[in-house]
N, C-alpha and C. Protein backbone atom coordinates (compact mmCIF):
# COMPACT_ATOMS: atom_id res chain seq x y z
N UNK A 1 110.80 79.04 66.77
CA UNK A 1 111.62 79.49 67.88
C UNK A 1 111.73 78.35 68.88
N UNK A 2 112.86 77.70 69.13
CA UNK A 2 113.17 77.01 69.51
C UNK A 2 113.55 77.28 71.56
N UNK A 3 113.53 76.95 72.04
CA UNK A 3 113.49 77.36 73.43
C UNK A 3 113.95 76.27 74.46
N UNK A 4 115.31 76.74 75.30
CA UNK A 4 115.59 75.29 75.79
C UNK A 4 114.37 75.20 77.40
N UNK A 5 115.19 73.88 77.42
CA UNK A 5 114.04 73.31 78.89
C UNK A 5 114.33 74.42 80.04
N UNK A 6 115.16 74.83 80.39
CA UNK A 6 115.21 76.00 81.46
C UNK A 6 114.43 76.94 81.09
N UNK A 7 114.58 77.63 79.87
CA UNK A 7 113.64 78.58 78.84
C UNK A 7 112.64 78.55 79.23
N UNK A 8 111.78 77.25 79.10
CA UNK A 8 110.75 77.19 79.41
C UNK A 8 110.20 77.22 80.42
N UNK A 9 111.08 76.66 81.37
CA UNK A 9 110.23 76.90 82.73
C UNK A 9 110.51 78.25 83.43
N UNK A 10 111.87 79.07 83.04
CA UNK A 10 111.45 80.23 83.24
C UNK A 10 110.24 81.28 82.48
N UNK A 11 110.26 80.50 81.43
CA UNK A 11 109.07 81.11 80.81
C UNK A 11 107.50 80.86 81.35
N UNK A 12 107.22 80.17 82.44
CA UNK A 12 106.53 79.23 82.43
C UNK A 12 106.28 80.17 84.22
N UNK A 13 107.21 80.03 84.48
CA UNK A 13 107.19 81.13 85.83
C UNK A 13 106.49 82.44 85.54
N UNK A 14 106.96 83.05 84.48
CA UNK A 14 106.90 84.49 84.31
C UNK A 14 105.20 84.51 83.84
N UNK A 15 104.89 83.45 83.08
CA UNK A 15 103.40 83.44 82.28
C UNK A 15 102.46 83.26 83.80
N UNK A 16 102.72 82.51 84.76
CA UNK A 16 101.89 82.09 85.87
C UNK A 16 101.82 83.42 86.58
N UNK A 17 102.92 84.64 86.79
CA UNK A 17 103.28 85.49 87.80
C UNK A 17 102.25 86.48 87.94
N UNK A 18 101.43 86.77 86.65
CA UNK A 18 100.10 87.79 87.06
C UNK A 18 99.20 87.00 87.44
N UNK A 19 98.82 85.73 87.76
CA UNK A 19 97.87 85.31 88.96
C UNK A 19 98.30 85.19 90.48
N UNK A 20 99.46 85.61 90.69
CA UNK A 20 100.29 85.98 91.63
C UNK A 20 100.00 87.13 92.41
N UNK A 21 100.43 88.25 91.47
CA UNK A 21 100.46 89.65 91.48
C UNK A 21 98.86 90.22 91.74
N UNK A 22 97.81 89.94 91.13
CA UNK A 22 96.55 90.26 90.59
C UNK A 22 95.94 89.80 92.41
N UNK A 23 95.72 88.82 92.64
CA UNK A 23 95.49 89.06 94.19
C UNK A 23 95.76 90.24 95.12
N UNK A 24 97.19 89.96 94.62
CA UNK A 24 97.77 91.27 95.71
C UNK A 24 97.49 92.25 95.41
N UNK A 25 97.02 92.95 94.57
CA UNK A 25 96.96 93.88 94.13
C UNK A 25 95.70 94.15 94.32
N UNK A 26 94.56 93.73 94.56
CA UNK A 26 93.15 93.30 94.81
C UNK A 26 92.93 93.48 96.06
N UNK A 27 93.53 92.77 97.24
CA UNK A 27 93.62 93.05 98.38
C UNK A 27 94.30 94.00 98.66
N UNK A 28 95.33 95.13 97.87
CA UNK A 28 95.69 96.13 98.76
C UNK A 28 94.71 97.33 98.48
N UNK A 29 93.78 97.25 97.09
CA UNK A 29 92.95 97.84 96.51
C UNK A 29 92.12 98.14 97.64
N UNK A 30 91.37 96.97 98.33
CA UNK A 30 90.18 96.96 99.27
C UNK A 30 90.77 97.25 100.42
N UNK A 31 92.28 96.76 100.84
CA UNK A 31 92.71 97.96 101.99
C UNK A 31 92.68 98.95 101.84
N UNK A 32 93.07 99.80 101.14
CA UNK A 32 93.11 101.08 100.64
C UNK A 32 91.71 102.00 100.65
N UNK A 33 90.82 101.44 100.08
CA UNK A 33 89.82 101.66 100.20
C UNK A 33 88.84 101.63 101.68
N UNK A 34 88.82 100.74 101.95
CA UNK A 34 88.53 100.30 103.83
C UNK A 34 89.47 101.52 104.41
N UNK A 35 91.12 101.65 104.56
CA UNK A 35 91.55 102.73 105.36
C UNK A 35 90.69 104.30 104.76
N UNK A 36 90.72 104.39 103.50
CA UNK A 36 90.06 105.53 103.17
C UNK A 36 88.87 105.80 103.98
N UNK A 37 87.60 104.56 104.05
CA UNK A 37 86.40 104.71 104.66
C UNK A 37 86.71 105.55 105.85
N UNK A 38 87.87 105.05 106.63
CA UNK A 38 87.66 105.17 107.98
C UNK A 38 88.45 106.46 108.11
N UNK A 39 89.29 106.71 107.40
CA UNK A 39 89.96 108.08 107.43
C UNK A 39 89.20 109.05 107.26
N UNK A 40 88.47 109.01 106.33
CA UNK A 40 87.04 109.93 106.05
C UNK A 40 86.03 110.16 107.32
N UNK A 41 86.05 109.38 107.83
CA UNK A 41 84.63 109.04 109.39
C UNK A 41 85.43 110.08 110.09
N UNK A 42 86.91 110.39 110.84
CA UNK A 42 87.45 111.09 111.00
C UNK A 42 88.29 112.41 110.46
N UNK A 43 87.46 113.22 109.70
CA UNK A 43 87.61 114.23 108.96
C UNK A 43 88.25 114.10 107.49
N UNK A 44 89.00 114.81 106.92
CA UNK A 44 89.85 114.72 105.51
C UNK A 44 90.62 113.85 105.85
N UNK A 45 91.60 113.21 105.12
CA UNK A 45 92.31 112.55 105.28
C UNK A 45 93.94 113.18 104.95
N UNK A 46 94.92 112.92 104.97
CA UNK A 46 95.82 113.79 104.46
C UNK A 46 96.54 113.38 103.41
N UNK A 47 96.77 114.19 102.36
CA UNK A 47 97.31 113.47 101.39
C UNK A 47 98.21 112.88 101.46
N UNK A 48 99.35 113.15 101.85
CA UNK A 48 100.46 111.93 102.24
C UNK A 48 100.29 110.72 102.42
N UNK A 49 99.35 110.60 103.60
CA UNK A 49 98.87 109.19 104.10
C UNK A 49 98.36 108.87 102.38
N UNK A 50 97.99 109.30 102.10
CA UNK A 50 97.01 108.76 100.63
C UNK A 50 97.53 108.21 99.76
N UNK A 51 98.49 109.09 99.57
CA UNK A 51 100.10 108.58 98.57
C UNK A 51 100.65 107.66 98.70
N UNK A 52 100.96 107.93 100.36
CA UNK A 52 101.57 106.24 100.68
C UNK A 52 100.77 105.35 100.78
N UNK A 53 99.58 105.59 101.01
CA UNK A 53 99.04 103.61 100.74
C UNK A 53 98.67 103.41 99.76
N UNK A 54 98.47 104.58 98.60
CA UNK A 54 98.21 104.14 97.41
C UNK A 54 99.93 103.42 96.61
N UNK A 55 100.73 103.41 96.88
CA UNK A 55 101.88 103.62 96.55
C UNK A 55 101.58 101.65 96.70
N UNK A 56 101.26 101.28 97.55
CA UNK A 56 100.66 99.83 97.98
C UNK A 56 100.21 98.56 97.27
N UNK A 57 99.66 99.47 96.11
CA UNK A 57 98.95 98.88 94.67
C UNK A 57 99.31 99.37 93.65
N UNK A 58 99.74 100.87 93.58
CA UNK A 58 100.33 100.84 92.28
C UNK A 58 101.55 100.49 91.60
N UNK A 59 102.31 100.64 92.67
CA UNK A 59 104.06 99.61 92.03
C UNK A 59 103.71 98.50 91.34
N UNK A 60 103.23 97.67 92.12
CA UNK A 60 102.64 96.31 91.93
C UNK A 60 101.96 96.18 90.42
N UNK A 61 100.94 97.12 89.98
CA UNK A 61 100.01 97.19 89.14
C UNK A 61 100.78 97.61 88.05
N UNK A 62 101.79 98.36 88.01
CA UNK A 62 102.63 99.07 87.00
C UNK A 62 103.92 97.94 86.61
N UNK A 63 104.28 97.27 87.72
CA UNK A 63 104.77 95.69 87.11
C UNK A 63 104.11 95.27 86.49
N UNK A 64 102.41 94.56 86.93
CA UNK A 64 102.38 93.27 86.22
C UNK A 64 101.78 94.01 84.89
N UNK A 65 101.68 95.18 84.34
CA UNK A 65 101.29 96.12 83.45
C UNK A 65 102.43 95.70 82.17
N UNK A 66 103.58 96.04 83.32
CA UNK A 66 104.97 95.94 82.11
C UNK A 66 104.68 94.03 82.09
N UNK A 67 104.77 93.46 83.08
CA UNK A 67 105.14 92.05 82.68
C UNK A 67 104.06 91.12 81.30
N UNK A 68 102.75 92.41 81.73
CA UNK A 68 101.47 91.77 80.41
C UNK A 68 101.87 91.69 79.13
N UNK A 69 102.34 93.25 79.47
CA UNK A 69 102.86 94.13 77.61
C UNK A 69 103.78 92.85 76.99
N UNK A 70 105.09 93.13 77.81
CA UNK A 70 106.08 91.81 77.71
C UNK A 70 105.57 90.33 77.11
N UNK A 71 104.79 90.15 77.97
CA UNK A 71 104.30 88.59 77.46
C UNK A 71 103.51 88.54 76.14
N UNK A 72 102.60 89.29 76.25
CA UNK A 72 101.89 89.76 75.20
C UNK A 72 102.97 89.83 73.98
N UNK A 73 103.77 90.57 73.90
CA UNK A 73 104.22 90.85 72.86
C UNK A 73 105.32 89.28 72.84
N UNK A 74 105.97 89.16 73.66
CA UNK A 74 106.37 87.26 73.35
C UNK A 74 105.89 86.50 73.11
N UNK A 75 104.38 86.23 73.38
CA UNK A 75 103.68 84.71 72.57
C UNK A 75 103.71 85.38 71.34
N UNK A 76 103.27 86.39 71.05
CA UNK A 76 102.83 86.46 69.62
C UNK A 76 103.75 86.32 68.84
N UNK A 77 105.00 86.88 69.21
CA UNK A 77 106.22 87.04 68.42
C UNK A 77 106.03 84.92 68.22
N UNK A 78 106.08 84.02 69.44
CA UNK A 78 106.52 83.31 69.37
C UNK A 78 105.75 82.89 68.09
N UNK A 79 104.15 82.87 68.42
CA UNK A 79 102.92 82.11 68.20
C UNK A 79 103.63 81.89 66.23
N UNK A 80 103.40 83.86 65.96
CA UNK A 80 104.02 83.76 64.67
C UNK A 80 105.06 83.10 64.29
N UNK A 81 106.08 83.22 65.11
CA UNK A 81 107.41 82.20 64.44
C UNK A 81 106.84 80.70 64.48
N UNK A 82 106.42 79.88 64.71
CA UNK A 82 106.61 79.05 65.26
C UNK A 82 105.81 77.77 64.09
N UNK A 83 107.06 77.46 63.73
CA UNK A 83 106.52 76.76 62.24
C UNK A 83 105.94 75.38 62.09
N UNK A 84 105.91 74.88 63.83
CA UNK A 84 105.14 73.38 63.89
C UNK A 84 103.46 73.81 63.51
N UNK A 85 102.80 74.95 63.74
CA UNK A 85 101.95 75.50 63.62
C UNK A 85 101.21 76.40 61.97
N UNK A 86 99.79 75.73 61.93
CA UNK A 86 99.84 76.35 60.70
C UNK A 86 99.14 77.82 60.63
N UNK A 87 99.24 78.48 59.11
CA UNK A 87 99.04 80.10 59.55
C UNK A 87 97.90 80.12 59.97
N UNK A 88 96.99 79.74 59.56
CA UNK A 88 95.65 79.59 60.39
C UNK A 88 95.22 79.24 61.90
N UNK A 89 96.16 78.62 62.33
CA UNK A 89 95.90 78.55 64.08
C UNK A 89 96.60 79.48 64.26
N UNK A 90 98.21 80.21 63.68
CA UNK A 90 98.91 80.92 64.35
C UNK A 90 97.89 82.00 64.27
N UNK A 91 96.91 82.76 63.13
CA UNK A 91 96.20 83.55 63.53
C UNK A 91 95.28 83.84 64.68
N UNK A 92 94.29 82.72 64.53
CA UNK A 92 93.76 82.13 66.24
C UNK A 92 94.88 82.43 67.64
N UNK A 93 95.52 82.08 67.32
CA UNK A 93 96.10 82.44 68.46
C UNK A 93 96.50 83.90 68.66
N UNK A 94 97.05 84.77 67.65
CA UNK A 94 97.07 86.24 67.90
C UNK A 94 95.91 86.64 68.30
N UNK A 95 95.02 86.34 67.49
CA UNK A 95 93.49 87.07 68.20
C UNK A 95 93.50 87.12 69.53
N UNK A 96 93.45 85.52 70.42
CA UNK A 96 93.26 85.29 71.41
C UNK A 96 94.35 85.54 72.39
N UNK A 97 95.25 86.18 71.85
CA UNK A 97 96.07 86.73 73.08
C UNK A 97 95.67 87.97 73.25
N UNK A 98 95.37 88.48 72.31
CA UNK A 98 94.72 90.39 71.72
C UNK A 98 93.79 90.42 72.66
N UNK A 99 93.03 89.78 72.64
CA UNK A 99 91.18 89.48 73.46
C UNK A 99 91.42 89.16 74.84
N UNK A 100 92.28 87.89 75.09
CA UNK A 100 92.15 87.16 76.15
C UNK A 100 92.92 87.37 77.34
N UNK A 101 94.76 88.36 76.57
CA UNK A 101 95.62 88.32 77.66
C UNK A 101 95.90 87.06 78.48
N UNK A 102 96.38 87.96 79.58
CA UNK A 102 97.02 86.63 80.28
C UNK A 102 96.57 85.36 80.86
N UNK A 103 94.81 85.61 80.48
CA UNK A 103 94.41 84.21 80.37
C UNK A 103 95.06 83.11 79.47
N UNK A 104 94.79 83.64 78.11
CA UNK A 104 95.79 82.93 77.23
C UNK A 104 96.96 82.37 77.05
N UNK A 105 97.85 82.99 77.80
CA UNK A 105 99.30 82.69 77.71
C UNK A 105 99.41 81.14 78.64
N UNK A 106 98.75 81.12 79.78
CA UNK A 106 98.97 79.78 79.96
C UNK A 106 98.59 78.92 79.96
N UNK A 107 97.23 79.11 78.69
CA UNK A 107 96.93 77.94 77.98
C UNK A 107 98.04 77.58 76.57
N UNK A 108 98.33 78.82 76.03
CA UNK A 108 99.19 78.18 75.10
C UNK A 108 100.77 77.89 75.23
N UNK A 109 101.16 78.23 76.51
CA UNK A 109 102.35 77.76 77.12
C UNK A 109 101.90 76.15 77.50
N UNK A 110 100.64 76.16 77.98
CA UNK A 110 100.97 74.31 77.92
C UNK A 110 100.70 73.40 76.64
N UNK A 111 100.07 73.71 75.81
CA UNK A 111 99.68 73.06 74.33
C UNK A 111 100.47 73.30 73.31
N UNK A 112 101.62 74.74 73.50
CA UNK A 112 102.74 74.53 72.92
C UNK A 112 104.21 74.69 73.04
N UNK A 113 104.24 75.32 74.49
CA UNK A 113 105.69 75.07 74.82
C UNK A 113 106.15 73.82 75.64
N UNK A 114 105.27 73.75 76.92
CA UNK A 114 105.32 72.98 77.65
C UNK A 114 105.21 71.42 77.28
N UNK A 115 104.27 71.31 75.99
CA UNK A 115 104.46 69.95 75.34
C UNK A 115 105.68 69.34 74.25
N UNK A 116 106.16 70.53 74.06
CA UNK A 116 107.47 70.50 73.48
C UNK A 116 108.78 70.00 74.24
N UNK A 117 108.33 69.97 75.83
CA UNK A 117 109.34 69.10 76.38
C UNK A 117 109.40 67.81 76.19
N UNK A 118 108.95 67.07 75.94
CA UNK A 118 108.62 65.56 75.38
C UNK A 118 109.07 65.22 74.08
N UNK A 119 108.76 66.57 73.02
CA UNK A 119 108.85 66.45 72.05
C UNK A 119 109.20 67.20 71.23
N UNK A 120 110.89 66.90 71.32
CA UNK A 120 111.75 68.34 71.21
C UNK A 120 111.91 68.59 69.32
């Protein structure tokens, strides 16, 4: 699978975007949690309020959810097509997207897409 240079760096965007997301989503977690503390110190809290600040982290979380699946299922598709590669690493590499997620993806976006700009 061949992929032009824009390709890639939009591809290259999208692989970086859950270390993006994953912060934010982290910090609205521990807001959420912190407003809870204190909503609690002052009786029940009301569910509404609850909804809406949970609403804070889960959009967010339900993106980078879809954007994992997505990627996930694109290296592999790629990993397999990808005939500079032999079946034996392409296996290695399914594993390690299976296991590793989006750690993985942007190691093998630079060792095999990203070096493919040089060497088309």
């Amino acid at each position: 699978m061949n992929l032009s240079k824009s390709q890639q760096v939009v591809l290259g965007i999208f692989t970086f975007l859950p270390f993006i997301f994953l912060p934010f989503i982290i910090y609205n977690v521990f807001g959420f949690v912190m407003e809870m503390i204190a909503a609690n110190e002052h009786g029940e809290p009301d569910p509404i309020s609850v909804f809406a600040s949970m609403t804070s982290f889960i959009m967010p979380a339900i993106l980078l959810g879809f954007l994992s699946l997505s990627l996930l299922i694109f290296y592999i598709v790629h990993a397999v097509g990808n005939k500079k590669i032999e079946s034996v690493e392409q296996l290695a590499w399914v594993l390690i997207f299976i296991f590793f997620g989006i750690v993985a993806f942007p190691i093998y976006w630079f060792i095999r897409i990203r070096n493919s700009f040089d060497n088309p």
